[in-house]
Protein backbone atom coordinates (compact mmCIF):
# COMPACT_ATOMS: atom_id res chain seq x y z
CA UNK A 1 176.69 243.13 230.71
CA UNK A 2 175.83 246.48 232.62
CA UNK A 3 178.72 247.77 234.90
CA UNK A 4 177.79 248.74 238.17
CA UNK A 5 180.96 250.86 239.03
CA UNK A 6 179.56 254.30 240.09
CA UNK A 7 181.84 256.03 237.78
CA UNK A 8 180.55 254.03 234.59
CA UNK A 9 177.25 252.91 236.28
CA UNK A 10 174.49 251.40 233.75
CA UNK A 11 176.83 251.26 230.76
CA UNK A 12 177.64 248.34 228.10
CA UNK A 13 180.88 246.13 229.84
CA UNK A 14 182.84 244.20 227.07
CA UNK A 15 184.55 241.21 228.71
CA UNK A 16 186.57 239.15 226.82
CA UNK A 17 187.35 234.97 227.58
CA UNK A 18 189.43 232.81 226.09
CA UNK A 19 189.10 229.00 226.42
CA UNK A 20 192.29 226.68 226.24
CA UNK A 21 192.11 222.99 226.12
CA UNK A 22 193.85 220.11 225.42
CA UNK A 23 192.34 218.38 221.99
CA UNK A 24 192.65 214.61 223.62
CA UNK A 25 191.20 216.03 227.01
CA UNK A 26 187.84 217.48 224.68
CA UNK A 27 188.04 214.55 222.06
CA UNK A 28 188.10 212.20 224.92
CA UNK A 29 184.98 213.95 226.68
CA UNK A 30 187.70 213.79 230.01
CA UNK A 31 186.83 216.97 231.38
CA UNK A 32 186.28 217.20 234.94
CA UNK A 33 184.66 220.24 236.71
CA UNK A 34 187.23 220.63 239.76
CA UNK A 35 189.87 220.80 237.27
CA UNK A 36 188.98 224.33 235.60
CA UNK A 37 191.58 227.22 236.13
CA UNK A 38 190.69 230.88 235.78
CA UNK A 39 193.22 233.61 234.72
CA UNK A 40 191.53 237.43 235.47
CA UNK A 41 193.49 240.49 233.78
CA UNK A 42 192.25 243.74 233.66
CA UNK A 43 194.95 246.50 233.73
CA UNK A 44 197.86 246.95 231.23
CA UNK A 45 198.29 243.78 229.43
CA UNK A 46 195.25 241.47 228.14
CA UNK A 47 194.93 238.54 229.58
CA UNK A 48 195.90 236.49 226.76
CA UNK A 49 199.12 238.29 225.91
CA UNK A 50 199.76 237.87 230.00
CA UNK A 51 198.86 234.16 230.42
CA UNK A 52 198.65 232.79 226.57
CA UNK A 53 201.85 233.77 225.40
CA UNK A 54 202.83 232.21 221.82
CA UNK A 55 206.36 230.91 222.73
CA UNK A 56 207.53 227.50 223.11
CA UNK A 57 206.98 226.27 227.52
CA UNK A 58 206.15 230.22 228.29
CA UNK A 59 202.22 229.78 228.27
CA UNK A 60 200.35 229.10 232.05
CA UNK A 61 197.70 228.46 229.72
CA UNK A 62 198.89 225.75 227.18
CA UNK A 63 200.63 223.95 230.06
CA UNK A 64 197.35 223.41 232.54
CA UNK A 65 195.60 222.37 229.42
CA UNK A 66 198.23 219.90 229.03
CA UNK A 67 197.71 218.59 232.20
CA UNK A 68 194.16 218.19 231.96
CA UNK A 69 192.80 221.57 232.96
CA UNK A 70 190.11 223.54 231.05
CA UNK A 71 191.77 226.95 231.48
CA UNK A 72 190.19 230.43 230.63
CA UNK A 73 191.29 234.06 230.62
CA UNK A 74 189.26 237.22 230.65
CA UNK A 75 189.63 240.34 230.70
CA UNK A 76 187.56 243.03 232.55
CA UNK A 77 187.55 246.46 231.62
CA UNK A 78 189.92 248.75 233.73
CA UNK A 79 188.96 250.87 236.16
CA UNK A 80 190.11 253.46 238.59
CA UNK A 81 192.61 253.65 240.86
CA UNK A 82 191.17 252.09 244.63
CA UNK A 83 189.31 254.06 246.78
CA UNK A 84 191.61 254.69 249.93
CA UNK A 85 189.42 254.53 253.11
CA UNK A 86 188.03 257.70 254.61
CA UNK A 87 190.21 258.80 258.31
């Protein structure tokens, strides 16, 4: 993917997704498009270390797919700080 920020304009983008799902949900085939969630990280932390965490309850992640959801995470390259508005 090409970035179209001005500062990094035209170059290579790596973006990263992870896909969580429950194994019966999948084995089952009982995957329903309105129930897809969508975690978006791009500063700092990854996206899976922020929404995937590998402890026991503490994973947004783990727990949708439990309930049915096929969940995602990706992470976007960072970028600078926001433009303030001109005055």
């Amino acid at each position: 993917m090409k970035s179209t920020v001005p500062a990094i304009a035209g170059q290579d983008v790596p973006i990263y997704v992870r896909e969580r799902v429950s194994g019966w949900h999948r084995a089952a085939q009982r995957l329903d498009a309105d129930r897809v969630a969508l975690f978006v990280h791009g500063a700092g932390t990854p996206a899976e270390v922020a929404f995937d965490v590998p402890q026991p309850d503490y994973s947004w992640m783990r727990n949708l797919a439990r309930a049915g959801y096929d969940v995602f995470a990706m992470d976007t390259t960072a970028t600078a700080a926001p433009i303030a508005p001109r005055r």
